[in-house]
N, C-alpha and C. Protein backbone atom coordinates (compact mmCIF):
# COMPACT_ATOMS: atom_id res chain seq x y z
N UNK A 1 -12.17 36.77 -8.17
CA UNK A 1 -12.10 35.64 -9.06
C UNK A 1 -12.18 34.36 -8.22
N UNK A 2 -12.91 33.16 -8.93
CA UNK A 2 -13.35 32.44 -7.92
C UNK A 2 -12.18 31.19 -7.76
N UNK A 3 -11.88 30.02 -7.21
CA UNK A 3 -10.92 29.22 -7.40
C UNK A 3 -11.02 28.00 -8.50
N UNK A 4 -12.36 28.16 -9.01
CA UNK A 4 -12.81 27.41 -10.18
C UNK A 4 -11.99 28.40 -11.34
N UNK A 5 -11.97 29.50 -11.35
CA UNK A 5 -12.15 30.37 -12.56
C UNK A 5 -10.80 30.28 -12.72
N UNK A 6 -9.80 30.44 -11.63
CA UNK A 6 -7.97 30.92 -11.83
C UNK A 6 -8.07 29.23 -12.21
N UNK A 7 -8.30 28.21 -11.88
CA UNK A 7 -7.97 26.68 -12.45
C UNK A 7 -8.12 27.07 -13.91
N UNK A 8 -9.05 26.83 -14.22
CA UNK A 8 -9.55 27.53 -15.43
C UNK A 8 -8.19 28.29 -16.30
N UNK A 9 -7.96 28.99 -15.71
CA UNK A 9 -6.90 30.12 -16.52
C UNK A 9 -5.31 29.30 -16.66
N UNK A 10 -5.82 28.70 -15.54
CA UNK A 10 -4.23 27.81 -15.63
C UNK A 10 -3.87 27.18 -16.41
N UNK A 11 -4.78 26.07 -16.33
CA UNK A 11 -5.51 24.99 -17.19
C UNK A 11 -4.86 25.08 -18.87
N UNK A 12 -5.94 26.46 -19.26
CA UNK A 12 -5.61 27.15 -20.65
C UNK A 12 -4.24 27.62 -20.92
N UNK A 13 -4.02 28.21 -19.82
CA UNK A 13 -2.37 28.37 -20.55
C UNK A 13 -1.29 27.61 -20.04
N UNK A 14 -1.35 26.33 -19.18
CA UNK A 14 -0.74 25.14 -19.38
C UNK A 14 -1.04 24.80 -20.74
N UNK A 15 -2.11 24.14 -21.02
CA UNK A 15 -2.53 23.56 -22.58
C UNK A 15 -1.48 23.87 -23.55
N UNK A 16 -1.49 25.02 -23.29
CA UNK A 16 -0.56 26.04 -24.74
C UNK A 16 0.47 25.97 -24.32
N UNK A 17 1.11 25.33 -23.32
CA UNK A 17 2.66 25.93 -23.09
C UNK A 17 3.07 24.44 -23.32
N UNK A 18 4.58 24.43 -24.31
CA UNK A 18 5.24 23.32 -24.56
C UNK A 18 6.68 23.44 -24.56
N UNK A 19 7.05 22.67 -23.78
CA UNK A 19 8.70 22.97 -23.14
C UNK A 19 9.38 22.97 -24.84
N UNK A 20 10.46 23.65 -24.47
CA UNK A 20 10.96 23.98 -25.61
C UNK A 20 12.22 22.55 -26.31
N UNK A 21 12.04 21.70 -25.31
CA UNK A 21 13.15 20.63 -25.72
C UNK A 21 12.41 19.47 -25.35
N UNK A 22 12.12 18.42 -26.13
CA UNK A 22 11.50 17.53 -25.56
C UNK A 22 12.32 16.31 -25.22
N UNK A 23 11.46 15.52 -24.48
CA UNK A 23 12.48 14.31 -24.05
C UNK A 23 13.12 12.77 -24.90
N UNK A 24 12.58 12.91 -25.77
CA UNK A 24 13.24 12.29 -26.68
C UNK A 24 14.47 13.42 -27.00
N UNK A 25 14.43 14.59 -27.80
CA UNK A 25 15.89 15.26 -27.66
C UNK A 25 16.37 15.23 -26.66
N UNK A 26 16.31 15.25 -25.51
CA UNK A 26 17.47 15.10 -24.13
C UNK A 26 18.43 13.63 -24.42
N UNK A 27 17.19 12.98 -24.72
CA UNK A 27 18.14 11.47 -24.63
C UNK A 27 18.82 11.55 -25.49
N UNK A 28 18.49 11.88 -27.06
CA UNK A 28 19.22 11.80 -28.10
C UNK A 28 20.54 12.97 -28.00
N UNK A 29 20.65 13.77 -27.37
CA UNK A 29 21.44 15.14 -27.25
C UNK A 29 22.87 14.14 -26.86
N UNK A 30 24.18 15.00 -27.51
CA UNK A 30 25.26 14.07 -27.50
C UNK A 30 26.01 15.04 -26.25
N UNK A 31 26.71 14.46 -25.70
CA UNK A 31 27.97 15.31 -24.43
C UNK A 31 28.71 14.72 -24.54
N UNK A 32 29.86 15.44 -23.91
CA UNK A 32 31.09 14.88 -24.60
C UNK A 32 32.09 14.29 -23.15
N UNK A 33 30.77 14.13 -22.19
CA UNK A 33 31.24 12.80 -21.19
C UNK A 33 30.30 12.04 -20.97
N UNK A 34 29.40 11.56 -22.32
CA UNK A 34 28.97 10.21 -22.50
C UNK A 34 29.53 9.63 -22.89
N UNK A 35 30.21 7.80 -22.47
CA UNK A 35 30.45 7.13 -23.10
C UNK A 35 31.93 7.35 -22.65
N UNK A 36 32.11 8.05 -21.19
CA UNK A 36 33.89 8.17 -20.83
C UNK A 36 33.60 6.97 -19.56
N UNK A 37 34.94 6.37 -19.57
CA UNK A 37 35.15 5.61 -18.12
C UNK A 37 35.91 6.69 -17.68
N UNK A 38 36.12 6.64 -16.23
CA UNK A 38 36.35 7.31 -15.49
C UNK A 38 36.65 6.38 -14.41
N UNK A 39 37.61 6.93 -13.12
CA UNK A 39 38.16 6.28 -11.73
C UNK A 39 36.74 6.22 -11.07
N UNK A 40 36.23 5.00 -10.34
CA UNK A 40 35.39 4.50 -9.74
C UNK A 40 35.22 5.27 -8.38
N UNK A 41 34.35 5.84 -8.05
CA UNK A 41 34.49 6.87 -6.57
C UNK A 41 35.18 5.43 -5.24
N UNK A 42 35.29 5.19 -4.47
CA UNK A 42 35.31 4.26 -3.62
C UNK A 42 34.10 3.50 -3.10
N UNK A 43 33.25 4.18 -2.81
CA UNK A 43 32.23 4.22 -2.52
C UNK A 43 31.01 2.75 -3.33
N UNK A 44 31.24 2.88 -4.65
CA UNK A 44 31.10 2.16 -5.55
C UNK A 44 31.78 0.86 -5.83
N UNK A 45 33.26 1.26 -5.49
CA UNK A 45 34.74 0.24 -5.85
C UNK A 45 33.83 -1.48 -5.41
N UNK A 46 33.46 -0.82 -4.33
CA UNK A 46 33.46 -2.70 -3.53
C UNK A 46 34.92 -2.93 -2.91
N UNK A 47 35.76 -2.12 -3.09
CA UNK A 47 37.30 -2.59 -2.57
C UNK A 47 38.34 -2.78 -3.44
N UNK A 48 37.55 -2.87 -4.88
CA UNK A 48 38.57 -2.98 -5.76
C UNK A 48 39.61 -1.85 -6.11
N UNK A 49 40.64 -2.09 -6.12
CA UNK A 49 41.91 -1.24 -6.30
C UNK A 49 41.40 -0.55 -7.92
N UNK A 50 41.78 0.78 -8.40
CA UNK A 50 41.43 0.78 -9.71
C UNK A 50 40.30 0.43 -10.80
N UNK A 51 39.29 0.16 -9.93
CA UNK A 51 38.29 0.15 -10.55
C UNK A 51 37.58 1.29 -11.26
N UNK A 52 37.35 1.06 -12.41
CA UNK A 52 36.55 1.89 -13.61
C UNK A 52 35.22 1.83 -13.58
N UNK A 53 34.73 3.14 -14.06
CA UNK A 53 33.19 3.02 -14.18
C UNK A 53 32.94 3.60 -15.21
N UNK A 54 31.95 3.58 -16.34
CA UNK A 54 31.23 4.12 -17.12
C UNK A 54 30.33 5.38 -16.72
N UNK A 55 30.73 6.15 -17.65
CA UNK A 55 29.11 7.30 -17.63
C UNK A 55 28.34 6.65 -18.80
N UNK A 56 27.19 6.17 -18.52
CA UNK A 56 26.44 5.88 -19.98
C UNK A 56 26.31 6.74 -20.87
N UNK A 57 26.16 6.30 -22.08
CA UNK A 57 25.14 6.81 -23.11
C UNK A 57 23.85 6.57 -23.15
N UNK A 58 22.96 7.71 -22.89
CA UNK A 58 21.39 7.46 -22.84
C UNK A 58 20.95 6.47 -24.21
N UNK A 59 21.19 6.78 -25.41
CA UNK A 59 21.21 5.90 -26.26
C UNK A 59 20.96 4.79 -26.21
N UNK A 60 21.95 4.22 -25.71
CA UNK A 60 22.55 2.85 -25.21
C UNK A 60 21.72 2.57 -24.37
N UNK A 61 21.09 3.16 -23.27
CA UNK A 61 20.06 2.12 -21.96
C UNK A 61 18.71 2.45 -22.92
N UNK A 62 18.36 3.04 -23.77
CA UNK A 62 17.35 3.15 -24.60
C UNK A 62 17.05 1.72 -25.74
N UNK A 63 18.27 1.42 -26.42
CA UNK A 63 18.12 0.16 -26.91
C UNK A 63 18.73 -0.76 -26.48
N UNK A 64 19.17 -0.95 -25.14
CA UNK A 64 18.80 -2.00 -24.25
C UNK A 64 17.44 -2.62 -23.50
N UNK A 65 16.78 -1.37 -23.39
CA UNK A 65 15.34 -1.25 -22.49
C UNK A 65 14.51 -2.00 -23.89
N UNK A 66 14.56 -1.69 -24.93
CA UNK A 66 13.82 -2.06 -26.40
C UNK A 66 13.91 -3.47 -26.51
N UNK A 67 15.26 -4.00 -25.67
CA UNK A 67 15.62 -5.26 -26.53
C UNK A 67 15.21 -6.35 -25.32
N UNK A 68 14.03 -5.92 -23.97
CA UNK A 68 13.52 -7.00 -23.00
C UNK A 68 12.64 -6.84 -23.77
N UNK A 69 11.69 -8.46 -23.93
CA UNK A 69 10.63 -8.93 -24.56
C UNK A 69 9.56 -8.94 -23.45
N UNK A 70 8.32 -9.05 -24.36
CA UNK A 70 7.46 -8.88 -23.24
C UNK A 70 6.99 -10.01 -22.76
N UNK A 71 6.73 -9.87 -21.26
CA UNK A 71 6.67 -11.13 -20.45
C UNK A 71 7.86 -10.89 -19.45
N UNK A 72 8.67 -10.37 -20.02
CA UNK A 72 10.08 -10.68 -19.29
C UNK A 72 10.67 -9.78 -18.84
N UNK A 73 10.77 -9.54 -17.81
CA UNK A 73 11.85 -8.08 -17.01
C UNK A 73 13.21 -8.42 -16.38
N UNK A 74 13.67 -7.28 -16.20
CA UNK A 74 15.39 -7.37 -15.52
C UNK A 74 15.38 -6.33 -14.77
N UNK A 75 16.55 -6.06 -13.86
CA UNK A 75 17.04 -4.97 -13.04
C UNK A 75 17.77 -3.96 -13.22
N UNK A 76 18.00 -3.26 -12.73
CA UNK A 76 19.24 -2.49 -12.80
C UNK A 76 20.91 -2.78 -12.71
N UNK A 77 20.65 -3.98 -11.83
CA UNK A 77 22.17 -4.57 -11.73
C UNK A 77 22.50 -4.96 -13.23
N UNK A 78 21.43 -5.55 -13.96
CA UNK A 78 21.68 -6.04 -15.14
C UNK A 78 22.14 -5.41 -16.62
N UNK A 79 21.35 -4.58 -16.38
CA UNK A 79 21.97 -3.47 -17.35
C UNK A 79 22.74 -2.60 -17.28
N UNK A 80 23.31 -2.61 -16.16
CA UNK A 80 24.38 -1.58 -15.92
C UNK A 80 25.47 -2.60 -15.95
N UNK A 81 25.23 -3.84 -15.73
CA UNK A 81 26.72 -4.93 -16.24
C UNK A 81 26.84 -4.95 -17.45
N UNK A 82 25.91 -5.10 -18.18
CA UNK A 82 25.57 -4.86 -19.51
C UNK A 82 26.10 -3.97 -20.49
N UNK A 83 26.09 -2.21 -19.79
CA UNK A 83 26.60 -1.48 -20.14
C UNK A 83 28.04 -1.35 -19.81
N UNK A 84 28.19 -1.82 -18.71
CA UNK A 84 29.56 -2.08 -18.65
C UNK A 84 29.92 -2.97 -19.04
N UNK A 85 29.96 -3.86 -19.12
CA UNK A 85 30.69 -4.93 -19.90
C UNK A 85 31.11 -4.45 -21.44
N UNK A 86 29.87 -3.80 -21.88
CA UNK A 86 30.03 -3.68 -23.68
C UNK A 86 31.03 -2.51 -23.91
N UNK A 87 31.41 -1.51 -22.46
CA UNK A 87 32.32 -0.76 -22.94
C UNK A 87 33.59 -0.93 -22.23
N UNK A 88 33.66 -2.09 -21.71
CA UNK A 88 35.10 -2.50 -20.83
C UNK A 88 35.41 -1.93 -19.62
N UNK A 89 34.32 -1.08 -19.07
CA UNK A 89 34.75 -0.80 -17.82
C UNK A 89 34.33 -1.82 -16.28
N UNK A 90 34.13 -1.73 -15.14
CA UNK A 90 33.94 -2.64 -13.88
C UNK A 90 32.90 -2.46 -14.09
N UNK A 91 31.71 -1.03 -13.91
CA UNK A 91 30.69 -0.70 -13.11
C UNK A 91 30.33 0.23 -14.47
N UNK A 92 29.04 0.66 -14.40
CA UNK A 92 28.01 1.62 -15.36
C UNK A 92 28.02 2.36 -14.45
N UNK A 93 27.79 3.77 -13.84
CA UNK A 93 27.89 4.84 -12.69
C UNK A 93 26.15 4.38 -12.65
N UNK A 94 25.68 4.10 -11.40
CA UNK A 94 24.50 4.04 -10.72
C UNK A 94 23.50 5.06 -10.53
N UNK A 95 23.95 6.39 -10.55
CA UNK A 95 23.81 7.50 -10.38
C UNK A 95 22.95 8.11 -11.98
N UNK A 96 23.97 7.92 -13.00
CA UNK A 96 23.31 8.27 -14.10
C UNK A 96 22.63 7.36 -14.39
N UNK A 97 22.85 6.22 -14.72
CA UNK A 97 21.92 5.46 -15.38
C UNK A 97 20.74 5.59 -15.24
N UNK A 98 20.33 5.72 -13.95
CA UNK A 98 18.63 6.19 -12.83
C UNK A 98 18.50 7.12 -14.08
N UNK A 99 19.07 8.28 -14.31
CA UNK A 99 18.99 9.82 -14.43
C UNK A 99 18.60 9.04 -15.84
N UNK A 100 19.34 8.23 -16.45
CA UNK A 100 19.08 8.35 -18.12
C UNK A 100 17.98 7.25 -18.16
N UNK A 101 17.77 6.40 -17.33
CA UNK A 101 16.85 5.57 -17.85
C UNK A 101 14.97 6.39 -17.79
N UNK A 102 14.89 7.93 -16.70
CA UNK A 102 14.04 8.38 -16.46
C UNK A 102 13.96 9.18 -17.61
N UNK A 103 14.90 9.44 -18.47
CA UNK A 103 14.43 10.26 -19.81
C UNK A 103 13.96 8.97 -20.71
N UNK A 104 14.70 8.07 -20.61
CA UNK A 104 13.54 6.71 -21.51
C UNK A 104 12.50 6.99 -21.37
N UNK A 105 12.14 6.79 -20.14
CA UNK A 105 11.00 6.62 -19.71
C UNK A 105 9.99 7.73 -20.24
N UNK A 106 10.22 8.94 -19.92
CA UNK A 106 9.36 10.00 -20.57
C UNK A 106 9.32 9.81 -21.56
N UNK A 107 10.87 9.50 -22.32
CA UNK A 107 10.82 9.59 -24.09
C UNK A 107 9.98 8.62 -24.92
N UNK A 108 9.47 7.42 -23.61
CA UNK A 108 8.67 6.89 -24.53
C UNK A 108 6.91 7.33 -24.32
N UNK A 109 7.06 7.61 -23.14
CA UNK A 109 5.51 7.75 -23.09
C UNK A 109 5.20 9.43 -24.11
N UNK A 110 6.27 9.88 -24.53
CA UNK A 110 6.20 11.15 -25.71
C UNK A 110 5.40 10.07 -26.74
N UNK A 111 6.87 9.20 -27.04
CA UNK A 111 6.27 8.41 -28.04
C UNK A 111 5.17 7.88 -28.49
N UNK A 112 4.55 7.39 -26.91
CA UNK A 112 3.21 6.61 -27.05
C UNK A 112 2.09 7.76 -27.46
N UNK A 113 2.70 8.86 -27.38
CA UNK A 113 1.47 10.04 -27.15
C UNK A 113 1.41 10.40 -29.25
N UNK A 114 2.71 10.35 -29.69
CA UNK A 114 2.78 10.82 -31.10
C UNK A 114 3.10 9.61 -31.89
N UNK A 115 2.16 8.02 -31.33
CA UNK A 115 1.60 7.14 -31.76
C UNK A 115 2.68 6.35 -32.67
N UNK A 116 4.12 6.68 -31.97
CA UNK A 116 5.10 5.54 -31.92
C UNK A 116 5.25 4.55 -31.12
N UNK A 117 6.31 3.52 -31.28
CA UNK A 117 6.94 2.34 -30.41
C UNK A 117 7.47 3.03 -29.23
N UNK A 118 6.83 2.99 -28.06
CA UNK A 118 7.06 3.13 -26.93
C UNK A 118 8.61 2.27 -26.50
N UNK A 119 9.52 2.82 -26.21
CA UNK A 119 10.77 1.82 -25.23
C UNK A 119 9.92 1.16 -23.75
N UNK A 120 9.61 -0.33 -23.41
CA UNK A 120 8.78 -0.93 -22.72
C UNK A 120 10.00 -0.43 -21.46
N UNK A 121 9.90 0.63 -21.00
CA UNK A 121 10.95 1.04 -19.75
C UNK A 121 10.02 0.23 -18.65
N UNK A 122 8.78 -0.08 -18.19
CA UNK A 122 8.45 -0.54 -17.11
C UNK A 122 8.53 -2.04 -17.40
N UNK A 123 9.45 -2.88 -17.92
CA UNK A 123 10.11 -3.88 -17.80
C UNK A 123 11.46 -3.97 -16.84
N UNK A 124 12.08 -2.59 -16.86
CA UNK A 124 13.32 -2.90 -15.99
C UNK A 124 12.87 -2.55 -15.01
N UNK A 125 12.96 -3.24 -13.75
CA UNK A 125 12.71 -2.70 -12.42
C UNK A 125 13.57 -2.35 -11.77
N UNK A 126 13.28 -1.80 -10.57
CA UNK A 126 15.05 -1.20 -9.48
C UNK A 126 15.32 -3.04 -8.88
N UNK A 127 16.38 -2.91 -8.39
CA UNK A 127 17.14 -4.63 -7.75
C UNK A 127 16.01 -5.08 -6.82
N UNK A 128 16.00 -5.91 -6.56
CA UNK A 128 15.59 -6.62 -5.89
C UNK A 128 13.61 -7.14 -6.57
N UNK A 129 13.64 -6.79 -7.93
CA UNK A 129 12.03 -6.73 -7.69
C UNK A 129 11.34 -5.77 -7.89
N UNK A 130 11.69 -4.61 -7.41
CA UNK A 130 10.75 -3.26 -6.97
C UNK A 130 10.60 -2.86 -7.94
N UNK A 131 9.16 -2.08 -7.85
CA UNK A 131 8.86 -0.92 -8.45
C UNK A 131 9.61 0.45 -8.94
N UNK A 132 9.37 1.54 -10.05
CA UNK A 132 10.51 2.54 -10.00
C UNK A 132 9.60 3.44 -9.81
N UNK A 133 9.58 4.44 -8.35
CA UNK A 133 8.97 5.35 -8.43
C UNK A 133 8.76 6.81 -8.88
N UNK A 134 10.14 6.36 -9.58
CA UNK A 134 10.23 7.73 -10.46
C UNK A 134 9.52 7.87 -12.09
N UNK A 135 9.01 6.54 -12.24
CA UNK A 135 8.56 6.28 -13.54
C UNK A 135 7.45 7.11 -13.57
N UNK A 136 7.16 7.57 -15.15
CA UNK A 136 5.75 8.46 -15.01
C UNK A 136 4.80 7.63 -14.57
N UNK A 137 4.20 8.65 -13.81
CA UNK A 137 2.61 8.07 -12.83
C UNK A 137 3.16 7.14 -11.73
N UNK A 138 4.36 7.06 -11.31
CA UNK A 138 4.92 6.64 -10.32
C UNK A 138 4.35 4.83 -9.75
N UNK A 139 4.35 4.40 -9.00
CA UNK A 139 4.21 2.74 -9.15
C UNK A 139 2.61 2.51 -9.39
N UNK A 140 2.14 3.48 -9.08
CA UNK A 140 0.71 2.87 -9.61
C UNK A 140 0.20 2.56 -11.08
N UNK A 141 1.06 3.48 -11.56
CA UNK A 141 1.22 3.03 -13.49
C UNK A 141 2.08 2.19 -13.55
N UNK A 142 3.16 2.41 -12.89
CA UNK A 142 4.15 1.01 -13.24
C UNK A 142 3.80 -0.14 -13.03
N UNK A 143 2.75 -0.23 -11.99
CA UNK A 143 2.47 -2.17 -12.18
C UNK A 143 1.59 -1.94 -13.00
N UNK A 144 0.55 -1.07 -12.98
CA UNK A 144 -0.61 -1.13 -13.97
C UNK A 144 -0.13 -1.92 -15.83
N UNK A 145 1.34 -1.60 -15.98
CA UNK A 145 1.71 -1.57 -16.93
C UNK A 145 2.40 -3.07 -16.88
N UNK A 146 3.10 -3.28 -15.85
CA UNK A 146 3.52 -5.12 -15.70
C UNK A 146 2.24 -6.14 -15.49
N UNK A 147 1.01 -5.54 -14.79
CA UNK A 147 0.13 -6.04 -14.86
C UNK A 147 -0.71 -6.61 -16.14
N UNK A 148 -0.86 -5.52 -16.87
CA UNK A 148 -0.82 -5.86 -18.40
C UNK A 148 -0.88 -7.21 -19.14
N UNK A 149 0.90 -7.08 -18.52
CA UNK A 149 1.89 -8.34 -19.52
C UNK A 149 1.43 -9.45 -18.59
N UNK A 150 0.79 -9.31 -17.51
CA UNK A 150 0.59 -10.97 -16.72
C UNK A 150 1.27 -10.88 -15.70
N UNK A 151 1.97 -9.86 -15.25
CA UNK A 151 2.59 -10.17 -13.78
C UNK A 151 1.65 -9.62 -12.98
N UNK A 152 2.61 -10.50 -11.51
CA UNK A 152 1.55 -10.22 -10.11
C UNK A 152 2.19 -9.23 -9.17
N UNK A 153 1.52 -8.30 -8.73
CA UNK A 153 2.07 -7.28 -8.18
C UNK A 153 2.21 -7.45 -6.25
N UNK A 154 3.02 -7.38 -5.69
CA UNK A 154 2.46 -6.92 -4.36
C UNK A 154 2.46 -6.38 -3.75
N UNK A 155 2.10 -5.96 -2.99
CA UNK A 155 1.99 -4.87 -1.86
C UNK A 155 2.72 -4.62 -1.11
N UNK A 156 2.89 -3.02 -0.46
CA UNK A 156 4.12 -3.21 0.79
C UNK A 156 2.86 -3.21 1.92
N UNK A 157 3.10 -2.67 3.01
CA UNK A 157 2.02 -2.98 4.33
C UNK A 157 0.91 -1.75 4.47
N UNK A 158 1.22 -0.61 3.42
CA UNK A 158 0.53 0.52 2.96
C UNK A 158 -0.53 0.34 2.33
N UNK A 159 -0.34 -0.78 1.55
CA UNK A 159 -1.31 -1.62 0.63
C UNK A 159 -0.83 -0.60 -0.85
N UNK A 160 0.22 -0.16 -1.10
CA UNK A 160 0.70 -0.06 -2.24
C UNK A 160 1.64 -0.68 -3.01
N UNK A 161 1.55 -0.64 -4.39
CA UNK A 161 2.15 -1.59 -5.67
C UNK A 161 3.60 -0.91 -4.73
N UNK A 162 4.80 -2.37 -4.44
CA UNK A 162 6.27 -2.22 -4.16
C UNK A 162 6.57 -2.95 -5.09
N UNK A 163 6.39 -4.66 -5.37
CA UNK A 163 7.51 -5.28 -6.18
C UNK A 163 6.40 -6.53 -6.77
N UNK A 164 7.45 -6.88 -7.94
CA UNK A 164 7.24 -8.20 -8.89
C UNK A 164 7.47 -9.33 -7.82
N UNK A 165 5.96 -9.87 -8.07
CA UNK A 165 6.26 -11.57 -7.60
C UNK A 165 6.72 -12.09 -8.64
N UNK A 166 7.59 -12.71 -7.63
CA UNK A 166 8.59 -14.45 -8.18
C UNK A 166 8.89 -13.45 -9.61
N UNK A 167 9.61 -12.20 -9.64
CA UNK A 167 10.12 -11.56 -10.72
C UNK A 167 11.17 -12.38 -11.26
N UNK A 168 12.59 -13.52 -10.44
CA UNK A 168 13.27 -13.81 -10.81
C UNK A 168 13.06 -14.77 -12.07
N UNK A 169 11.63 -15.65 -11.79
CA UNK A 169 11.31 -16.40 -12.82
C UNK A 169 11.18 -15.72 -14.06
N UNK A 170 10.88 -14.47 -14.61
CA UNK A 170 10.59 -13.97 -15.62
C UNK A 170 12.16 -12.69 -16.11
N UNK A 171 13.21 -13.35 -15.37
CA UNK A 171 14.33 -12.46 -15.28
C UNK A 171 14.74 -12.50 -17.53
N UNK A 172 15.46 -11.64 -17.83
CA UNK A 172 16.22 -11.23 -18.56
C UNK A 172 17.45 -11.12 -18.83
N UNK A 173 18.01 -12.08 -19.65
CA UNK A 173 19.94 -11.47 -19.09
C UNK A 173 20.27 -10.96 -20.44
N UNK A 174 20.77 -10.00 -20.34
CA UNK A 174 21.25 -9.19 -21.70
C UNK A 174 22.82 -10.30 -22.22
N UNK A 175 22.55 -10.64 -23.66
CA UNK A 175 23.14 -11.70 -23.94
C UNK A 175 24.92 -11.17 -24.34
């Protein structure tokens, strides 16, 4: 069999195969340590004595991500104050949020595929600017997609999409 022919076979029964849970249900799926504060590892604290952190609710960074307009992006620092703030703890855990904002992310490009409102997830960028390379199609879709809206992308010394110029001007603060 030739290496054209097994592609071929793959191909076809990829086509047909469809995970049995999709990513909009992940996000929407409830646990019952979403939405707990919890003791802040140290690590995280900054020094603070007793500091609290949030586990998000995917939910929640889902219609946060909905509610940046276009033109306009924010970070991660921002929405994780955000999320913390709205549930009274110090800190949003850093750790999940990544984890839940990457099911946004799929859950919308599901969306875009079954010709709903996409969640504009390549509005939030990682701190400083950057690109998220975990986003589907990794930074080369992700600026492709800030590019879009009018932003300028630049380069690291690879000559690949790293971060938003002058991103701060087009910042977001969750009100």
């Amino acid at each position: 069999m030739s290496q054209a022919q097994v592609l071929l076979i793959l191909a076809t029964t990829m086509a047909k195969w469809k995970p049995k849970t999709t990513w909009r249900d992940k996000l929407e799926k409830e646990h019952p340590n979403h939405g707990k504060i919890v003791d802040c590892p140290e690590v995280w604290a900054k020094g603070k004595d007793g500091a609290t952190m949030l586990i998000p609710v995917p939910m929640n960074i889902d219609e946060l991500v909905r509610k940046i307009p276009s033109g306009s992006l924010t970070d991660m620092s921002n929405i994780r104050q955000r999320l913390a703030g709205d549930a009274g703890a110090d800190i949003a855990c850093p750790m999940t949020t990544g984890i839940f904002l990457k099911f946004v992310a799929l859950a919308a490009e599901e969306d875009r595929v079954n010709e709903l409102e996409p969640a504009p997830y390549w509005r939030l960028l990682k701190d400083g600017g950057k690109l998220n390379p975990k986003y589907p199609g990794g930074v080369d879709d992700h600026a492709a997609l800030l590019i879009e809206e009018g932003h300028e992308i630049l380069l690291n010394r690879k000559g690949r999409p790293a971060k938003v110029a002058d991103y701060e001007e087009s910042i977001f603060i969750f009100c």
